[in-house]
Protein backbone atom coordinates (compact mmCIF):
# COMPACT_ATOMS: atom_id res chain seq x y z
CA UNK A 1 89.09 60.44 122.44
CA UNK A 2 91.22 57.18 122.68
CA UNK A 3 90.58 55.90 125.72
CA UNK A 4 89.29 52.84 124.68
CA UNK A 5 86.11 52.84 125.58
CA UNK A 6 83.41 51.65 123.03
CA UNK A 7 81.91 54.75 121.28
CA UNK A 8 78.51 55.60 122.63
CA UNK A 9 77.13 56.51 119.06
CA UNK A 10 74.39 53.93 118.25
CA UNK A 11 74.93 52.19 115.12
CA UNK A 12 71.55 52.41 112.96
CA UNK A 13 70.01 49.10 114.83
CA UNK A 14 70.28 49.91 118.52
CA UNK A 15 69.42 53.77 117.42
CA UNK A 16 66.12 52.94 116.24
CA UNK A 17 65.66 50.45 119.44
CA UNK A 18 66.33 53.63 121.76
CA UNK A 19 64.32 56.16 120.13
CA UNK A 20 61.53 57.69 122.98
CA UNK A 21 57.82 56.90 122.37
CA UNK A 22 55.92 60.02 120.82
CA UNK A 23 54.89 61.34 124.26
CA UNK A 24 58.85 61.18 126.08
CA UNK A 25 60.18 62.92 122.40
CA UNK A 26 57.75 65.64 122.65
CA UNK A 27 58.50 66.09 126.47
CA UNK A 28 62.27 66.11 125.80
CA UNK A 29 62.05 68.68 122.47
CA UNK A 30 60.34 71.32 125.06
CA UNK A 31 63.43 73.47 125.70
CA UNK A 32 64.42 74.14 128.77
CA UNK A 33 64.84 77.09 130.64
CA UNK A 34 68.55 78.42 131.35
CA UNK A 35 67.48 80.29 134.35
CA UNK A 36 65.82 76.89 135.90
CA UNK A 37 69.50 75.68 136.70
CA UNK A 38 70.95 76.68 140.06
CA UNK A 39 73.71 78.95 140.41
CA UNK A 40 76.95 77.34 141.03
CA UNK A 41 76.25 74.54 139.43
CA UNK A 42 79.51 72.19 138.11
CA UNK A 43 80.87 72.29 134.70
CA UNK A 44 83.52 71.17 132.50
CA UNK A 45 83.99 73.51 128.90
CA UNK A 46 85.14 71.94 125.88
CA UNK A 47 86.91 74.10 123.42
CA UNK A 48 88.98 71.76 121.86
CA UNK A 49 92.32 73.83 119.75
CA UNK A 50 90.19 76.86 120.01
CA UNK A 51 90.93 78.11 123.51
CA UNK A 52 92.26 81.84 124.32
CA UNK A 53 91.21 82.35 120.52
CA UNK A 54 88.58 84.41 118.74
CA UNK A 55 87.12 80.89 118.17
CA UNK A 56 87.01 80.40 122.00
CA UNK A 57 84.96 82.89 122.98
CA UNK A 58 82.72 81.69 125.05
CA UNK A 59 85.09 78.99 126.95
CA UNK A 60 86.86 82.59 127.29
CA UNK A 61 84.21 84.31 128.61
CA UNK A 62 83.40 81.73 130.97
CA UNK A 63 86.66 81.49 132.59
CA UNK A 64 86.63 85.33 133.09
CA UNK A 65 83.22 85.07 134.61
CA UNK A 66 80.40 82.96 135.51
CA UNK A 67 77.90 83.50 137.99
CA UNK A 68 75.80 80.46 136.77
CA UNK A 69 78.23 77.56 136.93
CA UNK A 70 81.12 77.09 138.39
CA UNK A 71 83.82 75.97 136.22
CA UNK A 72 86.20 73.16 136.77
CA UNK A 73 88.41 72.76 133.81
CA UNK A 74 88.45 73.02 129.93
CA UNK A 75 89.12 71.01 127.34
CA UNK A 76 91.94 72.15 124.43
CA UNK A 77 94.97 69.07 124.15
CA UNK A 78 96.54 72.25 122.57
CA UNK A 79 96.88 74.02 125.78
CA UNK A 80 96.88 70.98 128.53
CA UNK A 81 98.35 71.40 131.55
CA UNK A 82 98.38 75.37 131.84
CA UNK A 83 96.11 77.02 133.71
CA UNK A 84 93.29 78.65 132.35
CA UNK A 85 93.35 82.15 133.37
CA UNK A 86 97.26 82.36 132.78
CA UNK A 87 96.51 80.84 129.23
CA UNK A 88 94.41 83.99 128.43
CA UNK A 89 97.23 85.90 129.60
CA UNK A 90 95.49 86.91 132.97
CA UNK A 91 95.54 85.49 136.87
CA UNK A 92 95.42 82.24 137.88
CA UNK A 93 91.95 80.95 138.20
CA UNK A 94 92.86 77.23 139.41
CA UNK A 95 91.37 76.57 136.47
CA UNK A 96 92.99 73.25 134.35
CA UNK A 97 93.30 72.94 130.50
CA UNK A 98 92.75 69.30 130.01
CA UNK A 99 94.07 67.10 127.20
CA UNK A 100 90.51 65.12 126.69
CA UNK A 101 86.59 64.71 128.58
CA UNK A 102 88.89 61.62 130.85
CA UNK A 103 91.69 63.93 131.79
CA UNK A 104 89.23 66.52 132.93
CA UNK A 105 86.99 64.18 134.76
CA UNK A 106 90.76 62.72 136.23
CA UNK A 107 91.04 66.11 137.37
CA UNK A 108 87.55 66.58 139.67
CA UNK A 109 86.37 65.57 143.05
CA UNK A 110 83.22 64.31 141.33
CA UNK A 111 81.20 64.46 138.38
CA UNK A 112 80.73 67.73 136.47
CA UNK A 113 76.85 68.62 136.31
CA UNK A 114 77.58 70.14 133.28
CA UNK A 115 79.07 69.91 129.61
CA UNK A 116 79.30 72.86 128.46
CA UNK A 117 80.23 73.46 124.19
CA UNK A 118 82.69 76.50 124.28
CA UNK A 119 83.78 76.77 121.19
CA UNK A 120 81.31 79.44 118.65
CA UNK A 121 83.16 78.60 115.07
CA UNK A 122 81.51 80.79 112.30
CA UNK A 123 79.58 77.67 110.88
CA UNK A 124 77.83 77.65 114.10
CA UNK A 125 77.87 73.66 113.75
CA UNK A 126 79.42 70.44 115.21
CA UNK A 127 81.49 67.84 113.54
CA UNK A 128 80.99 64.54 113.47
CA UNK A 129 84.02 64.02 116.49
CA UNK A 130 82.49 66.45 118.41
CA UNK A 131 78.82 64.84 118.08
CA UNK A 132 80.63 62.11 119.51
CA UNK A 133 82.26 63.80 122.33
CA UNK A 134 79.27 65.46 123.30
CA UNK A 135 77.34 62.02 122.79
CA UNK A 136 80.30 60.37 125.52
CA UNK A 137 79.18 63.23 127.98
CA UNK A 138 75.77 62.89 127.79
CA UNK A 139 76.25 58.44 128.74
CA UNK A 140 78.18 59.53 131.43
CA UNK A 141 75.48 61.47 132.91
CA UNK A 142 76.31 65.39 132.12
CA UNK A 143 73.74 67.79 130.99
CA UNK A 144 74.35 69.55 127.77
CA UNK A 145 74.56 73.27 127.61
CA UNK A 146 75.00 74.36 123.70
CA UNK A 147 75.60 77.64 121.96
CA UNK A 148 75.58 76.47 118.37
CA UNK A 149 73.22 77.66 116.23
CA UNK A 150 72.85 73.55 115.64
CA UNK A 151 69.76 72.83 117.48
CA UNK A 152 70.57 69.35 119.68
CA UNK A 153 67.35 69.39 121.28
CA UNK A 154 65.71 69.12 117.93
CA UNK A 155 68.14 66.10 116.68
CA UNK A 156 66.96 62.56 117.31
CA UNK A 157 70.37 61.37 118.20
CA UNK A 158 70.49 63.58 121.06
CA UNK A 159 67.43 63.36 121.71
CA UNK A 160 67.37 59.74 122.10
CA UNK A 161 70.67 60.13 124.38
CA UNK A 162 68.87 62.34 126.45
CA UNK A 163 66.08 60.03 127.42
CA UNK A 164 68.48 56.93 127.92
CA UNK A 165 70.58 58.83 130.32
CA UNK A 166 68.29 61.28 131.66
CA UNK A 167 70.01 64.66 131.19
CA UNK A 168 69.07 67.58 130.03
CA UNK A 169 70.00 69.70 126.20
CA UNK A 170 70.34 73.55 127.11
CA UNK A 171 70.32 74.95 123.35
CA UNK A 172 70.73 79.15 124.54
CA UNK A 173 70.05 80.14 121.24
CA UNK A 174 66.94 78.04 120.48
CA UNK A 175 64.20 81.30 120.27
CA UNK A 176 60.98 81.60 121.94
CA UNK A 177 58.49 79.67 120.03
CA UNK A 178 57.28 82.28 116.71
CA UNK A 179 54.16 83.05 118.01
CA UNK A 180 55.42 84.12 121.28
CA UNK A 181 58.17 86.31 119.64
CA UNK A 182 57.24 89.79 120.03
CA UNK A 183 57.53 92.82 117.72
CA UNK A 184 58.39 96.81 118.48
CA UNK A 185 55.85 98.55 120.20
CA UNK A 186 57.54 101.89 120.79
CA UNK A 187 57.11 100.93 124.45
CA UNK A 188 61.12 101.93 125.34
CA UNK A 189 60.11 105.18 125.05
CA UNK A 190 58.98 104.05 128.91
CA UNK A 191 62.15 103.09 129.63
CA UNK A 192 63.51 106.77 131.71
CA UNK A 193 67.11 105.63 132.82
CA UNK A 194 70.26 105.78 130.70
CA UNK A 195 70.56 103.16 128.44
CA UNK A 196 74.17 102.52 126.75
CA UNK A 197 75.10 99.68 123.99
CA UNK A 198 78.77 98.25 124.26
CA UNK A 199 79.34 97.77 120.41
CA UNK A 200 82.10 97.19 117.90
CA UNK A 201 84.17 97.44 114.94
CA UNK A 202 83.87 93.96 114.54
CA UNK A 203 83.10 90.34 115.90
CA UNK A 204 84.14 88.62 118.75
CA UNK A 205 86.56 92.06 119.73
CA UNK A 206 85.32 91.98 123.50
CA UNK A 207 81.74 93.99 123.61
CA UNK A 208 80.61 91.20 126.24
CA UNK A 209 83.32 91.47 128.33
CA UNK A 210 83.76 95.43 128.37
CA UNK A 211 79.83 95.12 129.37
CA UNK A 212 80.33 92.74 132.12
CA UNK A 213 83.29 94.58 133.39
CA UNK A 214 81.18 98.20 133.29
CA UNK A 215 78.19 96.83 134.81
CA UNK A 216 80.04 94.90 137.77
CA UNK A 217 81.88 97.99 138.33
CA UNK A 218 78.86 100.83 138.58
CA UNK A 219 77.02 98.14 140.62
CA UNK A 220 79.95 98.56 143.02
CA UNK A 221 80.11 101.93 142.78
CA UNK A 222 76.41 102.10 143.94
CA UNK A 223 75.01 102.84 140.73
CA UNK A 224 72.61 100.25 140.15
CA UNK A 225 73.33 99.18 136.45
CA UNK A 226 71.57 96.07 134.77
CA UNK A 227 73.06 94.03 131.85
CA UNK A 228 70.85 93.01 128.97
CA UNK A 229 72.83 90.05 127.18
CA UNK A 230 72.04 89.81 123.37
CA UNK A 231 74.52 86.56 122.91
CA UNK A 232 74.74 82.91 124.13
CA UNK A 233 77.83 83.23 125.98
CA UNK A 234 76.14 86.11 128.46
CA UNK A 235 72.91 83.49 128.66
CA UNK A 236 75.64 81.09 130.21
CA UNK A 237 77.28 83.17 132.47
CA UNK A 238 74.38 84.36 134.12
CA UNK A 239 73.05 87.43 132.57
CA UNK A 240 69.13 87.73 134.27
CA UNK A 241 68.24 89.33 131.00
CA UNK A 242 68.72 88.55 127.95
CA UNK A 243 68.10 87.15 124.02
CA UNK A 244 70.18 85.71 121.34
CA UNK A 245 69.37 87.95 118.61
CA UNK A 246 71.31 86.17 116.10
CA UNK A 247 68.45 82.92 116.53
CA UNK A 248 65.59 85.25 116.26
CA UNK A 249 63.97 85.90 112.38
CA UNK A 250 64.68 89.50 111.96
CA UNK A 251 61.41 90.71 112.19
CA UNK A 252 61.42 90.10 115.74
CA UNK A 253 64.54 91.05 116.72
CA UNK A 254 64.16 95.01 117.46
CA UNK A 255 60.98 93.78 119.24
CA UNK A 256 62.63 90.84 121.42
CA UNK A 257 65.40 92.99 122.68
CA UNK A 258 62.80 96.12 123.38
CA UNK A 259 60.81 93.86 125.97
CA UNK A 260 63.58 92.21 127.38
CA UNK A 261 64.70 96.02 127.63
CA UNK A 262 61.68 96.86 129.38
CA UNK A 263 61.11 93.97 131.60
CA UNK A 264 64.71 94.66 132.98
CA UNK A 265 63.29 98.52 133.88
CA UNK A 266 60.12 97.43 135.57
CA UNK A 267 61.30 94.56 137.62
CA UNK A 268 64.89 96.07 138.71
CA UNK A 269 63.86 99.75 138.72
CA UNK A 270 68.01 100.65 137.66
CA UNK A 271 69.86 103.65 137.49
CA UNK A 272 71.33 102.34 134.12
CA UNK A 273 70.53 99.57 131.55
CA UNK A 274 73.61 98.20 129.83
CA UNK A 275 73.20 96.20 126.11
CA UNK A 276 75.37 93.71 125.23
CA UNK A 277 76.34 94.55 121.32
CA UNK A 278 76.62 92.30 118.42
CA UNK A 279 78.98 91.92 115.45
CA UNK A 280 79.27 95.36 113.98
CA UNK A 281 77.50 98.08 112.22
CA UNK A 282 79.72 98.59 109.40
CA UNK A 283 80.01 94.66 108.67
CA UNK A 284 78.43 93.15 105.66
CA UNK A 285 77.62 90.04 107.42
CA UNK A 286 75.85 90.93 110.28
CA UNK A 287 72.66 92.75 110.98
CA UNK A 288 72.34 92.70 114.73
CA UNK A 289 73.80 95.79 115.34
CA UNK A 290 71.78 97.79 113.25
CA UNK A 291 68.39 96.11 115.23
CA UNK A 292 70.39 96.09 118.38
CA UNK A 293 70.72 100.08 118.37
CA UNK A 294 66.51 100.00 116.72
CA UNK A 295 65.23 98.09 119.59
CA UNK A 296 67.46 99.51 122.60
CA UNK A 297 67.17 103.58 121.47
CA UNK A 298 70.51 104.12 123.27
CA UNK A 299 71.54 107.32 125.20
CA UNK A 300 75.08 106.42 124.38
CA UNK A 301 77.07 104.09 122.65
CA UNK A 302 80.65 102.75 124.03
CA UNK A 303 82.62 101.35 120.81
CA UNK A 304 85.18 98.37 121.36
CA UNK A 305 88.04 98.39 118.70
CA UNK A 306 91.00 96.28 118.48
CA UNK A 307 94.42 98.33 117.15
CA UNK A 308 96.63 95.45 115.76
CA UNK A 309 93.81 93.16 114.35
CA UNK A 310 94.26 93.78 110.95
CA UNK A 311 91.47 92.49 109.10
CA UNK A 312 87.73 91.72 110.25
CA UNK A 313 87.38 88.21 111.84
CA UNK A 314 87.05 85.62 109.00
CA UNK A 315 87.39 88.03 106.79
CA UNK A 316 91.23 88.29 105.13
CA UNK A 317 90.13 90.37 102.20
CA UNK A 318 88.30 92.71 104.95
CA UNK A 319 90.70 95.56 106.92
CA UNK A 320 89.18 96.64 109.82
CA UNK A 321 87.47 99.69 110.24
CA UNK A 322 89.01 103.03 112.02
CA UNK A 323 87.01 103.93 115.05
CA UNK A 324 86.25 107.64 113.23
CA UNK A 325 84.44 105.84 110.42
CA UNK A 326 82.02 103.34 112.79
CA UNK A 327 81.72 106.74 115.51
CA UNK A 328 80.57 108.10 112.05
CA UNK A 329 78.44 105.79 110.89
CA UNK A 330 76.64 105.04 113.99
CA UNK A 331 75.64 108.21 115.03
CA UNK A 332 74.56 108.94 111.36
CA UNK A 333 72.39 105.58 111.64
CA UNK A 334 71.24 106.52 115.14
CA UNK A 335 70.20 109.07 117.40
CA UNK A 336 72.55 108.87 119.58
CA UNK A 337 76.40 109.51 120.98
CA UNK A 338 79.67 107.57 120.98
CA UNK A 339 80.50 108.63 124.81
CA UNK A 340 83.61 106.66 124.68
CA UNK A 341 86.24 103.88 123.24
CA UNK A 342 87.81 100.24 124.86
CA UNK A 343 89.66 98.89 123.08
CA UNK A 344 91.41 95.11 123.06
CA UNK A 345 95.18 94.80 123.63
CA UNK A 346 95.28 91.51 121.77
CA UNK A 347 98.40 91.50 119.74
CA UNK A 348 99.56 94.74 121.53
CA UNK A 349 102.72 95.37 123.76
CA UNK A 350 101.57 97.58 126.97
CA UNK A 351 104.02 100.54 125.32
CA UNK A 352 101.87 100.18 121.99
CA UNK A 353 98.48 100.01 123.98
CA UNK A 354 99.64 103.15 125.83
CA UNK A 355 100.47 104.94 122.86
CA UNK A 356 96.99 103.77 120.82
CA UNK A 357 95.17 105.07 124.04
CA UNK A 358 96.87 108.83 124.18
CA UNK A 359 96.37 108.76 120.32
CA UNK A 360 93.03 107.85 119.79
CA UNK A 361 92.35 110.28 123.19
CA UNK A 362 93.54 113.35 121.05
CA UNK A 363 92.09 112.38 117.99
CA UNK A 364 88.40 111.65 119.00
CA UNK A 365 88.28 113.28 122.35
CA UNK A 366 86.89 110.74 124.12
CA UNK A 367 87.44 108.76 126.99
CA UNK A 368 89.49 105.97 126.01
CA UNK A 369 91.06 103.11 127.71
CA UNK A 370 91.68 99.11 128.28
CA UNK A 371 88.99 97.26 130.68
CA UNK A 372 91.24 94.22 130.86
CA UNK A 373 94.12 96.59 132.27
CA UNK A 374 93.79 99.91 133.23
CA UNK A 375 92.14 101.76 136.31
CA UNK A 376 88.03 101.08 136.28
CA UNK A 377 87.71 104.24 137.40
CA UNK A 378 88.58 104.75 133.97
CA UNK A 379 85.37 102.78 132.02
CA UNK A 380 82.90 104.07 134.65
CA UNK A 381 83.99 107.28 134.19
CA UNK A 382 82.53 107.49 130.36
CA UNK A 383 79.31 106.82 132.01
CA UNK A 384 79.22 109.28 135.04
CA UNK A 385 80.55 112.16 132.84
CA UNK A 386 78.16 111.62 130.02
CA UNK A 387 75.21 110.96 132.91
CA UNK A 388 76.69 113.57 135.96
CA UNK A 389 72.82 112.69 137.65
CA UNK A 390 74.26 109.36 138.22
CA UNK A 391 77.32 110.36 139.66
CA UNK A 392 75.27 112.65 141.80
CA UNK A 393 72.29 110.41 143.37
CA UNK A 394 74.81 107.63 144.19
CA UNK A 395 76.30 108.76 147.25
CA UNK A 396 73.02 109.05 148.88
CA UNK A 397 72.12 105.55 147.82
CA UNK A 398 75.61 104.03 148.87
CA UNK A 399 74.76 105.32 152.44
């Protein structure tokens, strides 16, 4: 940022002068808990050339929805001066895309509580501009909420930054520690309501938000549905239940998202559990999926595809899967049932999206259909024909 202002990275000297004493660094390294922060709570997202892109996920996802903080503008010089919800091609969320960390701070009624890192590149790291960005936040008094698989809470930098100015490093991936990490216990065979997994023929394709959207929507229909995040961006915007998966050795993984399973089941008693998916079954470089559909035993399986996205994320040399082959290989890998397919217009005109919904109706006979833009009525129906009991207990609840 040239603004002028002298950089607040310590030079070797006055680092070594502001490093905690033994007792403050151990204190600070203890990682806070996400659900400790009030909801509604201020923040400011940086996702710097990256927002509205696959990149910008989770700036994405939290201008589309946060119940934890409440967002006051984002950071992309790309996109300054447009709105965010516009930007991602949706309504106006009197949001602001700001050129730098000043311009958005320009733009506030008062501090931000909250930095928040929005961008989730593939190397799951920072760069050295923005360790200093996130550095200049930290001096002028913001808490740190980070996604990266980059640990800030365990570098001394930070950590150091964090006692001077007395704010706090959220790292939402940073596991449990490994002897608190629990393995399968075959206990989600206790688990008696529906559970469905939103997953994918690839990465960052929309599982999250298709999850968000279905369980807002039964919960408003009166069926009482609970999400189960399995990502940092769901963690941020205020998912009560949840786990990284992608942070936790693999071991643990099937086991970590079992109990979290189960905890949501005894302590909400819902009519439906909802998993967040990860990645893709079919991809080479991710495993979640497989352990997401070991540890959750799902009674159905809703699979987001994107038509026009030619190759997998990352990947050039990769084409995307058809739907047929992942509906294939997941119920061969699973017992279990695709019950229906969302799919992502990115790319798409609404006459294409149209046509790849009445074509991929005929071909799979499923449900099919766009979360973003056609009826709800549409996603919740996939669940209350594949479950009629729900459909049927809910109008004695609603009254």
């Amino acid at each position: 940022m040239s603004d002028g202002k002298e950089s607040v990275r310590p030079q070797s000297a006055r680092f070594e002068r502001a490093l905690p004493d033994p007792g403050k660094m151990a204190r600070a390294m203890m990682q806070p808990n996400v659900d400790d922060e009030p909801d509604g709570a201020t923040a400011v997202v940086y996702c710097e050339a990256n927002f509205g892109s696959i990149d910008g996920k989770t700036a994405n996802g939290l201008v589309r929805h946060s119940e934890r903080y409440r967002i006051l503008s984002v950071i992309d010089s790309k996109r300054a001066g447009t709105d965010a919800g516009i930007a991602l091609g949706e309504e106006h969320k009197a949001i602001p895309i700001c050129r730098d960390l000043a311009d958005a701070l320009s733009s506030s009624a008062s501090m931000p509580e909250f930095f928040i890192f929005g961008v989730a590149p593939a190397s799951g790291m920072l760069t050295g501009e923005e360790r200093r960005i996130v550095l200049e936040a930290m001096a002028l008094g913001m808490h740190i909420v980070n996604g990266l698989h980059e640990f800030l809470s365990d570098d001394l930098e930070f950590l150091a930054a964090s006692t001077a100015h007395n704010v706090r490093i959220l790292d939402i991936r940073k596991p449990r520690p490994k002897q608190e990490l629990r393995l399968f216990s075959g206990r989600i065979a206790e688990v008696t309501c529906p559970r469905i997994a939103v997953l994918g023929t690839d990465c960052a394709i929309g599982k999250r938000t298709t999850a968000t959207i279905l369980t807002m929507a039964l919960n408003e229909l009166g069926v009482k549905a609970v999400l189960v995040g399995t990502g940092q961006t769901g963690l941020m915007q205020g998912a009560r239940y949840g786990v990284a998966l992608d942070a936790v050795p693999s071991q643990f993984v099937s086991g970590e998202l079992e109990a979290t399973i189960v905890e949501a089941f005894e302590n909400e008693a819902p009519d439906v559990i909802i998993v967040e998916g990860q990645g893709s079954l079919s991809h080479p470089a991710f495993s979640t999926s497989s352990l997401i559909l070991r540890g959750c035993h799902p009674d159905g399986v809703i699979l987001q595809h994107a038509p026009a996205r030619p190759h997998r994320c990352d990947f050039e040399n990769m084409p995307m899967p058809s739907p047929t082959s992942e509906i294939r290989l997941i119920e061969m890998f699973a017992t279990t049932k695709v019950i229906g397919l969302t799919l992502n217009h990115e790319g798409m005109t609404s006459d294409e999206l149209e046509t790849a919904i009445a074509g991929y109706s005929a071909e799979l006979e499923i449900a099919v259909t766009d979360p973003l833009t056609e009826p709800i009525n549409r996603l919740t129906g996939m669940i209350l024909t594949a479950f009629p009991e729900l459909d049927q207990e809910r109008a004695p609840r609603a009254s």
